[in-house]
PDB file of N, CA and C in Angstrom:
ATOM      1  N   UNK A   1      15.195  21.776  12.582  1.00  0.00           N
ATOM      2  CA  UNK A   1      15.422  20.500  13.184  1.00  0.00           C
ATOM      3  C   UNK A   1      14.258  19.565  12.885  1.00  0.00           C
ATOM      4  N   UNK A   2      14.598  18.145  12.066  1.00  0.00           N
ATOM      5  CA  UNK A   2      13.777  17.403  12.142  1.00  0.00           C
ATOM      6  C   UNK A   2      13.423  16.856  13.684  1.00  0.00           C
ATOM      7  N   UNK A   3      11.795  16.450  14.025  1.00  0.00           N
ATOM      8  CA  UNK A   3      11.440  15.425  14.638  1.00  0.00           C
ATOM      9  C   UNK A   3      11.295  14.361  14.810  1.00  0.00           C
ATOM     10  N   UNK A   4      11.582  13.271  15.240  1.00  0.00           N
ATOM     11  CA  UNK A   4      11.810  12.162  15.022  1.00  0.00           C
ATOM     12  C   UNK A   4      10.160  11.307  15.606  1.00  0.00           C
ATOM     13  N   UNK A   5       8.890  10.855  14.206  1.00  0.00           N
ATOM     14  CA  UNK A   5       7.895  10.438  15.252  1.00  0.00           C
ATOM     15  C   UNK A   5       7.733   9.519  16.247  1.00  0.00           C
ATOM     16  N   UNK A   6       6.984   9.707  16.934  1.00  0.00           N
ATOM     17  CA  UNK A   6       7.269   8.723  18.362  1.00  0.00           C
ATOM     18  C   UNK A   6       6.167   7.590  17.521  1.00  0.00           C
ATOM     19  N   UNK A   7       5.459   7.765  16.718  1.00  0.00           N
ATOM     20  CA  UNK A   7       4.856   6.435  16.529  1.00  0.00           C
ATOM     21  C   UNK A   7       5.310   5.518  15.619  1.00  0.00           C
ATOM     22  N   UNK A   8       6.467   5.926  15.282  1.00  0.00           N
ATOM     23  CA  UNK A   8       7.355   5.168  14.217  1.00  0.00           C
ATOM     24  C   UNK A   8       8.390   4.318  15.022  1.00  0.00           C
ATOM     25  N   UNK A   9       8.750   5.544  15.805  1.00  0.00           N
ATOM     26  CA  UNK A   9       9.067   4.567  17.331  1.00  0.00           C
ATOM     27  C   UNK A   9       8.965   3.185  17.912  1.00  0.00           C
ATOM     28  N   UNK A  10       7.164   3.736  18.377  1.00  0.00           N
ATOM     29  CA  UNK A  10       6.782   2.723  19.428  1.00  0.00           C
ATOM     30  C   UNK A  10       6.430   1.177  18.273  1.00  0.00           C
ATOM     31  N   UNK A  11       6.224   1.897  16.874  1.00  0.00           N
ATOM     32  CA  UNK A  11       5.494   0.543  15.887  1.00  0.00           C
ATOM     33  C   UNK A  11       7.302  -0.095  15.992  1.00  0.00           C
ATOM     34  N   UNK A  12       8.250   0.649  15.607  1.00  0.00           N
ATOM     35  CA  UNK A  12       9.883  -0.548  15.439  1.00  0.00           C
ATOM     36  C   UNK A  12      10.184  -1.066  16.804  1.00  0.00           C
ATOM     37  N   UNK A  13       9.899  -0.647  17.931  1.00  0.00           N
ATOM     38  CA  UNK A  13       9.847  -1.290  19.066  1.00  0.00           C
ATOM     39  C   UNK A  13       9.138  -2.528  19.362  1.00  0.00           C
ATOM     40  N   UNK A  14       7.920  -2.163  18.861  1.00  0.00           N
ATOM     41  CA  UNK A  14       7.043  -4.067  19.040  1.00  0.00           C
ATOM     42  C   UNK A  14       7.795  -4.620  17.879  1.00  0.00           C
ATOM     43  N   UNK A  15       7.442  -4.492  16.901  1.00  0.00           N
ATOM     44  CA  UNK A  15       8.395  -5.716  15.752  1.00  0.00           C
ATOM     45  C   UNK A  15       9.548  -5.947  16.148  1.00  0.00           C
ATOM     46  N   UNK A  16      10.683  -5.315  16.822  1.00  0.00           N
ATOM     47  CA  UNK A  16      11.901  -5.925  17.798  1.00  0.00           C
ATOM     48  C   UNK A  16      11.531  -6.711  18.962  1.00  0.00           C
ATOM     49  N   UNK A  17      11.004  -6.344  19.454  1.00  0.00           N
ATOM     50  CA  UNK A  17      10.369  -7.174  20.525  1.00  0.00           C
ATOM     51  C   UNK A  17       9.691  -8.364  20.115  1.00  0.00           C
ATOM     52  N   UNK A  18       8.579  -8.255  19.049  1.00  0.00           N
ATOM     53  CA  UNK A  18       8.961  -9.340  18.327  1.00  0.00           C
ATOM     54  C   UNK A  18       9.567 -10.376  17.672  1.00  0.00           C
ATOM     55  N   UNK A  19      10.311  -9.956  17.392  1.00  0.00           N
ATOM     56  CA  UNK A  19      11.255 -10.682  17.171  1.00  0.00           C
ATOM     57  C   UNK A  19      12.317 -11.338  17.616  1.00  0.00           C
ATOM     58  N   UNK A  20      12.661 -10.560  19.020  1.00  0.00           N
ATOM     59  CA  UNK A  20      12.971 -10.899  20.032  1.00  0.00           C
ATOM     60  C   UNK A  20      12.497 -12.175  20.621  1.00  0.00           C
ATOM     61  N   UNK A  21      11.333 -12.040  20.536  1.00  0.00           N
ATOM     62  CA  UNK A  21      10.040 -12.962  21.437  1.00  0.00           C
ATOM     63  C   UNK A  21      10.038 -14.494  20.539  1.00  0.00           C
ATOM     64  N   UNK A  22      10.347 -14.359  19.338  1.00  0.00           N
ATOM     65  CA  UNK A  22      10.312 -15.376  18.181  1.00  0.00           C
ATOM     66  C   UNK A  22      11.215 -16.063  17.881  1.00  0.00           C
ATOM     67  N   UNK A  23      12.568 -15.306  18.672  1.00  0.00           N
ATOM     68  CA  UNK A  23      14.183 -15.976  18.724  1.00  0.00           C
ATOM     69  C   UNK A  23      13.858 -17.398  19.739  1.00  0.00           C
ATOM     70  N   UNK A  24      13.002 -16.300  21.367  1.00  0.00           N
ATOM     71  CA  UNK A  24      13.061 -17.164  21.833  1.00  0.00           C
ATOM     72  C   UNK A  24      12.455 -18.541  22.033  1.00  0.00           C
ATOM     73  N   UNK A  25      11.026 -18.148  21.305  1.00  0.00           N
ATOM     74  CA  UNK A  25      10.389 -19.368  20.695  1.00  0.00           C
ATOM     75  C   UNK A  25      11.147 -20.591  20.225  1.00  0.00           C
ATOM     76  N   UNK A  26      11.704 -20.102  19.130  1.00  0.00           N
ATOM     77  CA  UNK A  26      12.868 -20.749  18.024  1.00  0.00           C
ATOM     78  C   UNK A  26      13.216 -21.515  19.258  1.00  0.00           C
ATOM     79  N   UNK A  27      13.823 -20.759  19.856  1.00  0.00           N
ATOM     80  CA  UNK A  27      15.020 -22.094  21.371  1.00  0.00           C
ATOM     81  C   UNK A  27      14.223 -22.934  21.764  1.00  0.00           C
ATOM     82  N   UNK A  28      13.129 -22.637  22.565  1.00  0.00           N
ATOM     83  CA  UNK A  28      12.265 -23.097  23.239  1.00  0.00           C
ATOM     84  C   UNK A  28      11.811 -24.482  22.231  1.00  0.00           C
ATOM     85  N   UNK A  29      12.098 -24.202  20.895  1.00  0.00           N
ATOM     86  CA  UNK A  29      11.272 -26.019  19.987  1.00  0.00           C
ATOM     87  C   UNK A  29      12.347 -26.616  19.884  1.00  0.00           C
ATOM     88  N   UNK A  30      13.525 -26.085  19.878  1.00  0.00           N
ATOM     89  CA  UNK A  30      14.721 -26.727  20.283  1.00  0.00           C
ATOM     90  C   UNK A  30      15.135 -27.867  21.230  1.00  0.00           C
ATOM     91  N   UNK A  31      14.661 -26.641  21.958  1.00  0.00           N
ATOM     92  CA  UNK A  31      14.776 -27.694  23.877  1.00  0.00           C
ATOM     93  C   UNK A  31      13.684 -28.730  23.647  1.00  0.00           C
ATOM     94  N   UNK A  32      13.074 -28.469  23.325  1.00  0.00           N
ATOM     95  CA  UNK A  32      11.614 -29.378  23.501  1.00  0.00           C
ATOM     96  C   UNK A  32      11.756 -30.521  22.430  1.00  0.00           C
ATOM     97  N   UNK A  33      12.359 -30.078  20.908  1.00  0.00           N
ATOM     98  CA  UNK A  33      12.907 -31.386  20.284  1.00  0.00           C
ATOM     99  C   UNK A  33      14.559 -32.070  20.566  1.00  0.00           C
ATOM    100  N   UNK A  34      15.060 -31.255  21.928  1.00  0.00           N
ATOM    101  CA  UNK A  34      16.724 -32.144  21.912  1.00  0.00           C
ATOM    102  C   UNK A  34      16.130 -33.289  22.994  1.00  0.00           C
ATOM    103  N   UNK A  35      14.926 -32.742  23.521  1.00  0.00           N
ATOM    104  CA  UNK A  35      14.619 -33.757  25.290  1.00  0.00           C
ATOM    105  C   UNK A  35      14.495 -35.609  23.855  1.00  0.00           C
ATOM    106  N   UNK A  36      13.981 -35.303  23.183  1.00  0.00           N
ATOM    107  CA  UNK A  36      13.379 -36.401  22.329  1.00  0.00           C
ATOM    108  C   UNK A  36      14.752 -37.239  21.836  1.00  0.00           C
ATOM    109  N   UNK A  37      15.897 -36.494  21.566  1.00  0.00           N
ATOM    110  CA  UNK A  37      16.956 -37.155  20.831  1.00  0.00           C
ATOM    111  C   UNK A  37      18.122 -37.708  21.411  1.00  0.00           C
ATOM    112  N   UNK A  38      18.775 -38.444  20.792  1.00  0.00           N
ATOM    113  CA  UNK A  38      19.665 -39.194  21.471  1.00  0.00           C
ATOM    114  C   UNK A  38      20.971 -38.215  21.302  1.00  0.00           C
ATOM    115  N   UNK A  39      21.975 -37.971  22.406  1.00  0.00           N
ATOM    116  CA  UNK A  39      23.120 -37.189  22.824  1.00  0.00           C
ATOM    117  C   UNK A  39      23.688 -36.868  21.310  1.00  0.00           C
ATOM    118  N   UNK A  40      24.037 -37.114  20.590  1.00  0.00           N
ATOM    119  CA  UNK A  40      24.746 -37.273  19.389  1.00  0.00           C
ATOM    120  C   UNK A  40      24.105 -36.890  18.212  1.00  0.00           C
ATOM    121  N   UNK A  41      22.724 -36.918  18.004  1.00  0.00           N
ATOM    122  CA  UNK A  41      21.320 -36.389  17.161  1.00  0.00           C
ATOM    123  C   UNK A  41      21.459 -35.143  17.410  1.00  0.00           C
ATOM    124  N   UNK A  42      21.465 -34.310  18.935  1.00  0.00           N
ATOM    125  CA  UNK A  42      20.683 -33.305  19.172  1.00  0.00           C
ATOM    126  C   UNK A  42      21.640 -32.160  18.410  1.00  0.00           C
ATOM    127  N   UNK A  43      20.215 -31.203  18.177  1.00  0.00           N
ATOM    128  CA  UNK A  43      20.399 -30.279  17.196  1.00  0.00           C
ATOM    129  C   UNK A  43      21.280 -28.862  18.251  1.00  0.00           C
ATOM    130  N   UNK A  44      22.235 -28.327  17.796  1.00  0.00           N
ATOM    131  CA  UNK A  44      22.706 -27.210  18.345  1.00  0.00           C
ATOM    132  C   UNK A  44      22.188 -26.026  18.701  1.00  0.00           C
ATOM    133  N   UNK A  45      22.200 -24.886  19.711  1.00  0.00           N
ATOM    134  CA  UNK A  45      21.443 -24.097  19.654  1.00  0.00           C
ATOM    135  C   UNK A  45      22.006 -22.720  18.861  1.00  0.00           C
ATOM    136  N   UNK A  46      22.974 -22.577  18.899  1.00  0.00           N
ATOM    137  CA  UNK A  46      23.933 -22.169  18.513  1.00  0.00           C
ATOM    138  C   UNK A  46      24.669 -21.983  16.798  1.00  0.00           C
ATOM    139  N   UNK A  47      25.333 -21.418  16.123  1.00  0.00           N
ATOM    140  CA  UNK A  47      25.902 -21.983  14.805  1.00  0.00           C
ATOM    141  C   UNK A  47      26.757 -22.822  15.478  1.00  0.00           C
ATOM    142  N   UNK A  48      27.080 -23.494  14.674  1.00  0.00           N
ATOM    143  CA  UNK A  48      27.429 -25.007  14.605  1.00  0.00           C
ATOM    144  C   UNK A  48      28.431 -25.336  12.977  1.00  0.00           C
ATOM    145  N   UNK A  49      29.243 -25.746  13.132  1.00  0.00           N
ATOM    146  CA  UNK A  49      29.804 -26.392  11.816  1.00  0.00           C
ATOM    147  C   UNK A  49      29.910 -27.776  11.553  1.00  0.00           C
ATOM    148  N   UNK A  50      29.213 -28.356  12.329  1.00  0.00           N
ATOM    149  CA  UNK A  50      28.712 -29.721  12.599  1.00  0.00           C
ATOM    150  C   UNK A  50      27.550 -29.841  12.159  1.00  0.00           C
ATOM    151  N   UNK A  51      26.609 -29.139  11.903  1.00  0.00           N
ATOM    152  CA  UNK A  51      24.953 -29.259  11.366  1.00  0.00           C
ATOM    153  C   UNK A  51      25.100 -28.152  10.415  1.00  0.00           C
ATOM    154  N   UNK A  52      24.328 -28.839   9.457  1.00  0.00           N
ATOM    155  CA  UNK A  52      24.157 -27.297   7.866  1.00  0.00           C
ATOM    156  C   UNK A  52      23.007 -26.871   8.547  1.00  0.00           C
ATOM    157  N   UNK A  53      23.390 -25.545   8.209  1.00  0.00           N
ATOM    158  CA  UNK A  53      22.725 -24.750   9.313  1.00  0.00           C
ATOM    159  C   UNK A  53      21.494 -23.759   8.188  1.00  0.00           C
ATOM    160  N   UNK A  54      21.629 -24.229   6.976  1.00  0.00           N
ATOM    161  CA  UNK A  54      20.387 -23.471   5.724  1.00  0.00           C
ATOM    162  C   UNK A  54      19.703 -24.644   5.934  1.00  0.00           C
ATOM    163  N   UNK A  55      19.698 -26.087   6.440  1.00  0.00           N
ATOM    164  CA  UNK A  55      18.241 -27.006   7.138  1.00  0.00           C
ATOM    165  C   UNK A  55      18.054 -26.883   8.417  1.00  0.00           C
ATOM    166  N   UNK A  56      18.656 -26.053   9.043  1.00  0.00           N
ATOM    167  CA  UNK A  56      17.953 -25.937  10.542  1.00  0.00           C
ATOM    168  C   UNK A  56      16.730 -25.716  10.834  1.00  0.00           C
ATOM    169  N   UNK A  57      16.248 -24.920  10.217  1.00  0.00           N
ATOM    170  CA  UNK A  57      14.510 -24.264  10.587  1.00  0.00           C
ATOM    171  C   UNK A  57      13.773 -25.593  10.317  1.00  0.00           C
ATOM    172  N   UNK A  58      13.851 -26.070   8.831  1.00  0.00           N
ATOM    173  CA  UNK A  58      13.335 -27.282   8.224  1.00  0.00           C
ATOM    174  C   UNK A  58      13.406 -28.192   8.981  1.00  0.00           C
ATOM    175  N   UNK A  59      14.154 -28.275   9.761  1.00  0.00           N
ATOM    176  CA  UNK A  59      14.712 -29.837  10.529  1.00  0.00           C
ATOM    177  C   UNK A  59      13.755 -29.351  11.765  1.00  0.00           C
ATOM    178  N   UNK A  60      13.722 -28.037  12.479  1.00  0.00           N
ATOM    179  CA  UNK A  60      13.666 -28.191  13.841  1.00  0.00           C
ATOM    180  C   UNK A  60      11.655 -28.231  13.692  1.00  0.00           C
ATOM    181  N   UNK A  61      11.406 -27.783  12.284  1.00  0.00           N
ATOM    182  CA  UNK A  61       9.964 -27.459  11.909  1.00  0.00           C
ATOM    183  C   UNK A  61       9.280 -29.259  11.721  1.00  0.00           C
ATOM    184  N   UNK A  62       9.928 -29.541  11.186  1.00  0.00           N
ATOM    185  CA  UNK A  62       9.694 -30.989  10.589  1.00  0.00           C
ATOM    186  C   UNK A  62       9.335 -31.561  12.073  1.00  0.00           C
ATOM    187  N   UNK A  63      10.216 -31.567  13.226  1.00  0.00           N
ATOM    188  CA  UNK A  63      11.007 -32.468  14.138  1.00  0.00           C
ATOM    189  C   UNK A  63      10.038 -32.461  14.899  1.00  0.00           C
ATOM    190  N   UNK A  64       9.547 -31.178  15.485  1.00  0.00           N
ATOM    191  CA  UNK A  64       8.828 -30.274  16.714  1.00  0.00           C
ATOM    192  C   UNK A  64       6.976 -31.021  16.014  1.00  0.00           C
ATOM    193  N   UNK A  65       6.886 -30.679  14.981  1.00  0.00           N
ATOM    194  CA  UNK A  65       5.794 -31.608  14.568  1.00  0.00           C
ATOM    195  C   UNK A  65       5.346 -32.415  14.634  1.00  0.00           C
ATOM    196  N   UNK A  66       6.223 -33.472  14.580  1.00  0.00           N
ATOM    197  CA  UNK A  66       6.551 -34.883  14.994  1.00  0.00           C
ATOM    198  C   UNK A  66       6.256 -34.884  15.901  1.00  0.00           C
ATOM    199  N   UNK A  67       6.887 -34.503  17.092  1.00  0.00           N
ATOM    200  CA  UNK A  67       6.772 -35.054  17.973  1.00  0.00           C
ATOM    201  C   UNK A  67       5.796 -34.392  19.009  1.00  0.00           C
ATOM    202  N   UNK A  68       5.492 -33.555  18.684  1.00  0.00           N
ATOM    203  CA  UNK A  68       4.218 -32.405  19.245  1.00  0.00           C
ATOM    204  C   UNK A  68       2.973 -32.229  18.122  1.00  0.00           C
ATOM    205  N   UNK A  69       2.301 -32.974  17.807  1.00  0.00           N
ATOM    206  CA  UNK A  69       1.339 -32.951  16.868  1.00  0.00           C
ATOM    207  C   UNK A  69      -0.101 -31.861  17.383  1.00  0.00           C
ATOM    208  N   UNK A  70       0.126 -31.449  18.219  1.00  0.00           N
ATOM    209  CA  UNK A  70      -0.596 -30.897  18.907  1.00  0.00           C
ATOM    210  C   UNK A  70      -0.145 -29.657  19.799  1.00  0.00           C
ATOM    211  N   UNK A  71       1.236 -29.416  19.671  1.00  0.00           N
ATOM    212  CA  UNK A  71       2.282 -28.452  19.922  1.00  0.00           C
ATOM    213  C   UNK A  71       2.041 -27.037  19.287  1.00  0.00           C
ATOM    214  N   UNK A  72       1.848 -25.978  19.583  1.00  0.00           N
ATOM    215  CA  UNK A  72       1.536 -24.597  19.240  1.00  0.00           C
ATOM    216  C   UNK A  72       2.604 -23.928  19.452  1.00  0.00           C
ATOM    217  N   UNK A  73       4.144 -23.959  19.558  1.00  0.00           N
ATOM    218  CA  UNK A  73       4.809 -23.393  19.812  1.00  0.00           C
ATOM    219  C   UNK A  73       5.490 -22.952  18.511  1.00  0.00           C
ATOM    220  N   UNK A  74       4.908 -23.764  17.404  1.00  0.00           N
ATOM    221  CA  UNK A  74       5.441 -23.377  15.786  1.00  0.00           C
ATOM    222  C   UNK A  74       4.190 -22.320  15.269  1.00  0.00           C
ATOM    223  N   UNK A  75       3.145 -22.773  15.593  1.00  0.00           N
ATOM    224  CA  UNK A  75       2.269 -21.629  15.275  1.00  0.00           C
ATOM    225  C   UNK A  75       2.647 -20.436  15.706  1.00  0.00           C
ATOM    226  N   UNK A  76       2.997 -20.142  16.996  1.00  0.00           N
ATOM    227  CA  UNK A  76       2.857 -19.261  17.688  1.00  0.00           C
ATOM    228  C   UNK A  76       4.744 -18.059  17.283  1.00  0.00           C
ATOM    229  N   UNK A  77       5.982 -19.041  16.929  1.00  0.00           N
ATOM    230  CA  UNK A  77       6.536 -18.663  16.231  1.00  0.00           C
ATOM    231  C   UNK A  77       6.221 -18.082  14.843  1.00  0.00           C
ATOM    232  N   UNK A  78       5.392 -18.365  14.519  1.00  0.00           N
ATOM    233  CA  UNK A  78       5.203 -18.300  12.788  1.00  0.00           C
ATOM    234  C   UNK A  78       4.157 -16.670  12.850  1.00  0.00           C
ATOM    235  N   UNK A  79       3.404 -16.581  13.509  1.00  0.00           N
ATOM    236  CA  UNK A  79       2.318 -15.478  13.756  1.00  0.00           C
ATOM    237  C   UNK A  79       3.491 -14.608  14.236  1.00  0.00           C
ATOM    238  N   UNK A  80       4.213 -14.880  15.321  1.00  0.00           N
ATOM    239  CA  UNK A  80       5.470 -13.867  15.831  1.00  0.00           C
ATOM    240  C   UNK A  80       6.200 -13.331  14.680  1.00  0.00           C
ATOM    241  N   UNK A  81       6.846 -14.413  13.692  1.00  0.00           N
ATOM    242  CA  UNK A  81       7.316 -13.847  12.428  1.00  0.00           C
ATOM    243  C   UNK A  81       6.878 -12.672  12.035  1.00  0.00           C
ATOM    244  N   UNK A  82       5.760 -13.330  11.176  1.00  0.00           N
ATOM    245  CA  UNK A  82       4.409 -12.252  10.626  1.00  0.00           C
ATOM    246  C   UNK A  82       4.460 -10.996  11.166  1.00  0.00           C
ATOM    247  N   UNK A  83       3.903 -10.813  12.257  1.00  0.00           N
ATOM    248  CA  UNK A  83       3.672  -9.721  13.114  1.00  0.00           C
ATOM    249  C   UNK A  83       5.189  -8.649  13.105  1.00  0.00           C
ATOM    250  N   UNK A  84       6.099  -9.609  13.207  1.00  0.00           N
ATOM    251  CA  UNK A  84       7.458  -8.712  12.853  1.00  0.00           C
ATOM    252  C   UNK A  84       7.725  -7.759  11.795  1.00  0.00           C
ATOM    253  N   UNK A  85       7.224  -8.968  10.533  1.00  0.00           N
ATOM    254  CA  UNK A  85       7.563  -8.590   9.363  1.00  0.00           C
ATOM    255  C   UNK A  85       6.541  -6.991   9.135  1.00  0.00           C
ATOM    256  N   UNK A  86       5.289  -7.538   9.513  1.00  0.00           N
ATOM    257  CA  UNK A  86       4.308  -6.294   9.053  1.00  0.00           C
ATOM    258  C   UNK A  86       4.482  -4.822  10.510  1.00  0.00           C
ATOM    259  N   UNK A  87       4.870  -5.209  11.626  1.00  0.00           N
ATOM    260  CA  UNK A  87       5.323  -3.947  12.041  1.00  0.00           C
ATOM    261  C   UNK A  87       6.456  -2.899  11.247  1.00  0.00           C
ATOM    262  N   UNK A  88       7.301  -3.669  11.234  1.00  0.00           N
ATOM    263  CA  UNK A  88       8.639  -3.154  10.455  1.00  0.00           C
ATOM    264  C   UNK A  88       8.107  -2.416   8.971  1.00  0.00           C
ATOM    265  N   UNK A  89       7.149  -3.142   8.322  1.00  0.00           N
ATOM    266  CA  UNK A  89       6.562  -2.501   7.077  1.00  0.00           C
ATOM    267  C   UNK A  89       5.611  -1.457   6.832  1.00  0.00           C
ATOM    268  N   UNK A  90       4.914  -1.356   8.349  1.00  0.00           N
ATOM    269  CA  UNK A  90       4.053  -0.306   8.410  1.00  0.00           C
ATOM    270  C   UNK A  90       5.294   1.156   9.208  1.00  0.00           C
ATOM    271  N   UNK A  91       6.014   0.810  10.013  1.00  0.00           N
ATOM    272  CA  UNK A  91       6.951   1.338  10.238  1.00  0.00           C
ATOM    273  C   UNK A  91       7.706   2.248   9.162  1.00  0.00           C
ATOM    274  N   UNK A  92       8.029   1.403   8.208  1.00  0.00           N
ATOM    275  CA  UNK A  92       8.868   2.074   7.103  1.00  0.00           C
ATOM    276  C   UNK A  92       7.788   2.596   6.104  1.00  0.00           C
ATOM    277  N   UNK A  93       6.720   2.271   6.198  1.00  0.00           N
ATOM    278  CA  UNK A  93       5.886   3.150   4.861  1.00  0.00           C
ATOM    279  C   UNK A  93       5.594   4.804   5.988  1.00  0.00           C
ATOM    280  N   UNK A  94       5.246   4.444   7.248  1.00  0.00           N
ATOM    281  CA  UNK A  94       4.684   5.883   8.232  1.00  0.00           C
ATOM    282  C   UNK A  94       5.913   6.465   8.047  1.00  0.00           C
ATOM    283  N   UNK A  95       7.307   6.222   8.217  1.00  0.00           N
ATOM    284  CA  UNK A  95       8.340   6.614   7.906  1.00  0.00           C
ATOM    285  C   UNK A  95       8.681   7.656   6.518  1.00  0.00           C
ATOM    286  N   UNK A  96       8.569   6.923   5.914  1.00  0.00           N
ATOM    287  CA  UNK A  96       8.412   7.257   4.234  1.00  0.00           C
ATOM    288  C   UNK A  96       7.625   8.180   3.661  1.00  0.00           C
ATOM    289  N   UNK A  97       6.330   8.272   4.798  1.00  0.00           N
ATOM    290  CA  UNK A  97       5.361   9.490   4.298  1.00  0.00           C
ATOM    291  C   UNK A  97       5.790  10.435   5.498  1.00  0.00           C
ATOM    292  N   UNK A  98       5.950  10.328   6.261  1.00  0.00           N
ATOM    293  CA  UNK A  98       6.987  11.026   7.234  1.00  0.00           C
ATOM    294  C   UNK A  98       7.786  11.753   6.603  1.00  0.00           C
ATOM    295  N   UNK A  99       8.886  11.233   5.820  1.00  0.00           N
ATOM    296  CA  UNK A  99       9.912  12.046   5.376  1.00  0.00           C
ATOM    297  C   UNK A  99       9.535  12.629   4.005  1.00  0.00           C
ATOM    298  N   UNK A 100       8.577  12.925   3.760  1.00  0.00           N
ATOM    299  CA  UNK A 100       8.256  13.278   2.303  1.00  0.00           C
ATOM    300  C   UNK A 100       7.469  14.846   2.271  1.00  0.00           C
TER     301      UNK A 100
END
């Protein structure tokens, strides 16, 4: 019987959680750039077939800038990214020498 390691585990657990945490960021520059726009502007939170949705990030990145020049909630998404990406990668290499 294989074992399954618990630290391969607990490392894909924070990068979900991460990422988790980075969804909700994402909303959160949302809300914070729809308060700015007029009823008919505001960006969806949701898919949408009303807004092209391959400029969403661009739009909400651009927008949140604008109007928060001093706003850390894109930084703080962007490090969340990161941190996702490289759990998941240290994950799958401990994995990889794991199964070898």
């Amino acid at each position: 019987m294989i074992t399954f390691p618990v630290d391969v585990a607990v490392i894909v657990a924070l990068g979900t959680t991460s990422t988790i945490v980075s969804g909700l960021v994402f909303y959160a520059m949302i809300g914070h750039v729809n308060r700015h726009l007029p009823e008919d502007k505001q960006i969806p939170y949701f898919f949408s077939f009303s807004y092209p949705n391959l400029s969403k990030g661009g739009t909400i990145r651009r927008e949140y800038r604008r109007l928060y020049p001093t706003g850390n909630l894109y930084r703080v998404y962007i490090v969340l990214n990161v941190l996702s990406f490289i759990f998941m990668v240290v994950a799958a290499m401990r994995l990889s020498h794991f199964l070898q």
